[in-house]
Protein backbone atom coordinates (compact mmCIF):
# COMPACT_ATOMS: atom_id res chain seq x y z
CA UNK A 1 113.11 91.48 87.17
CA UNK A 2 116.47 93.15 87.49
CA UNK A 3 118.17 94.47 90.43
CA UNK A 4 120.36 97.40 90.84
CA UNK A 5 121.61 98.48 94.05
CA UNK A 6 123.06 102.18 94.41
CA UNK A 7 125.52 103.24 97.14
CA UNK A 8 125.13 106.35 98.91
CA UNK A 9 126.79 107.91 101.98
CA UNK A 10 126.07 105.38 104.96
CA UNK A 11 123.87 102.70 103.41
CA UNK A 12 123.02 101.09 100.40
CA UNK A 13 119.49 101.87 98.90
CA UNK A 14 117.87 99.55 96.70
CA UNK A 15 115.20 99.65 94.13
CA UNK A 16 114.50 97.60 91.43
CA UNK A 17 113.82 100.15 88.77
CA UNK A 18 116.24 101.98 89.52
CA UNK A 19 118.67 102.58 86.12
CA UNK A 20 116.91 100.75 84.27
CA UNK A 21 113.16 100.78 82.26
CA UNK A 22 110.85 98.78 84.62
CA UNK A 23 108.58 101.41 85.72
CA UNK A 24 108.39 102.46 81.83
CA UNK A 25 107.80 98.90 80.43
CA UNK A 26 104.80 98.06 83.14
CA UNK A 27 102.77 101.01 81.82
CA UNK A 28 103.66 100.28 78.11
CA UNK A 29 102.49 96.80 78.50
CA UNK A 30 99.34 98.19 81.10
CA UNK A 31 100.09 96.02 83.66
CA UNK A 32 98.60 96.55 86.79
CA UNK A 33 99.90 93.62 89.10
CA UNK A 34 103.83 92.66 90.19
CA UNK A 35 104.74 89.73 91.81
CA UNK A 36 108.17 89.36 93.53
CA UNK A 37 110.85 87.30 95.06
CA UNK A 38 114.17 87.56 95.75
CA UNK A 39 117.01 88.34 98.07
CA UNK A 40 117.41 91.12 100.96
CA UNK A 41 113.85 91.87 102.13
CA UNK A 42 115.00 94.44 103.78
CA UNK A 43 116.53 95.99 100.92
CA UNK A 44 115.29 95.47 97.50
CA UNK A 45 111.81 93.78 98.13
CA UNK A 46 110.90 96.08 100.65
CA UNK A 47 112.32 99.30 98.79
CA UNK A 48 110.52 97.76 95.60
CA UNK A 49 107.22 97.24 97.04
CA UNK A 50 107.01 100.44 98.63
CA UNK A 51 107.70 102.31 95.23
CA UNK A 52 105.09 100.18 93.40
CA UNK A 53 102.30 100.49 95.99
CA UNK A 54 102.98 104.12 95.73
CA UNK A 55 102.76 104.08 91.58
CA UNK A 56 99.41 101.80 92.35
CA UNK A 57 100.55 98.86 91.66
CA UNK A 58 98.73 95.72 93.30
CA UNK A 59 102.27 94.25 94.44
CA UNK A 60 102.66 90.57 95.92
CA UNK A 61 105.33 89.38 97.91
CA UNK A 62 106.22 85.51 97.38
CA UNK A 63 107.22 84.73 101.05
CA UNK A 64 108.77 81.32 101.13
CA UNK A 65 111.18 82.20 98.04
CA UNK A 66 112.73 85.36 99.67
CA UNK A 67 115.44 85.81 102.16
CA UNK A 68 117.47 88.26 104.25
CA UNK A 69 121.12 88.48 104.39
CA UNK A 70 122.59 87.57 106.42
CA UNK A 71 120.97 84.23 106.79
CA UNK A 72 121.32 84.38 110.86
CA UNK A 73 118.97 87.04 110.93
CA UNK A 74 115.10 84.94 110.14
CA UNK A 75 113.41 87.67 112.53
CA UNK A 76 114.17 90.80 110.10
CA UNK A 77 112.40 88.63 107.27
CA UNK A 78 109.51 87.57 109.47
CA UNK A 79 109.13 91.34 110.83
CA UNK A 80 108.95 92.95 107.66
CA UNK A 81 106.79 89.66 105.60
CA UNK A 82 104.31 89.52 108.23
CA UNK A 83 104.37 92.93 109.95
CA UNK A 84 105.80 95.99 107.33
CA UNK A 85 104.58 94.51 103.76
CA UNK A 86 100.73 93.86 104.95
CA UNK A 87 100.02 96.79 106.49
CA UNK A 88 100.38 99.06 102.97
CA UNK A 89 98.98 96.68 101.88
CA UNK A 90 100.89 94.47 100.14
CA UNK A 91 99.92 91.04 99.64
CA UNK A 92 101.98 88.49 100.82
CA UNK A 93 101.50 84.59 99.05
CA UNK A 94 102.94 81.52 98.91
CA UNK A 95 104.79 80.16 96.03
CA UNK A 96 102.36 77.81 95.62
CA UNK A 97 99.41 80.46 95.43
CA UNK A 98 101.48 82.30 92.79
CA UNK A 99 102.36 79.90 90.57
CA UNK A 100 98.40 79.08 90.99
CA UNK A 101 97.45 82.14 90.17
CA UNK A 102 99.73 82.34 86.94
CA UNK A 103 97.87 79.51 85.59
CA UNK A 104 94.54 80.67 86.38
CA UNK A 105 95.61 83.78 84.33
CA UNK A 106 96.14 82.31 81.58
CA UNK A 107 98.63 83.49 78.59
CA UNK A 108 99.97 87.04 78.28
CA UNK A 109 98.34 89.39 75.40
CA UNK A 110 101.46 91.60 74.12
């Protein structure tokens, strides 16, 4: 997955489809689950998994393999892991339980 960030007046507001295809290529492949890591959980995860939930996606949050920035600030990713993300729901796993479920999946049909 790709991330773009766009400025705008006072903050910066991030979404990982945003300029490029993503939202176009999960429909054109008819899949109906994401999975994500990555850094700024307040940013980019959360922005991401908000716009997914509301296309009805089932969207999964990896927890131990994302982070906030800056690092000092563990609270903002426990808030929004274990307080924000659930309640839309979004499903929040372990690496572990991913990579588990990618193998109980089996291989991809293009």
């Amino acid at each position: 997955m790709r991330f773009h960030a766009r400025a705008t007046t006072d903050f910066v507001a991030s979404y990982a489809g945003a300029g490029n295809g993503l939202e176009e290529i999960l429909r054109a492949q008819q899949i109906d689950t994401v999975i994500m890591s990555g850094i700024r959980t307040s940013g980019v995860i959360l922005s991401t998994a908000y716009r997914l939930f509301d296309l009805d996606y089932k969207v999964y949050v990896i927890a131990n393999n994302t982070i906030e920035t800056p690092s000092n600030s563990p609270d903002i990713n426990t808030n929004i892991l274990e307080g924000i993300l659930p309640k839309l729901p979004v499903a929040v796993i372990t690496l572990e339980q991913a990579l588990a479920a990618l193998n109980a999946s089996g291989p991809a049909i293009y």
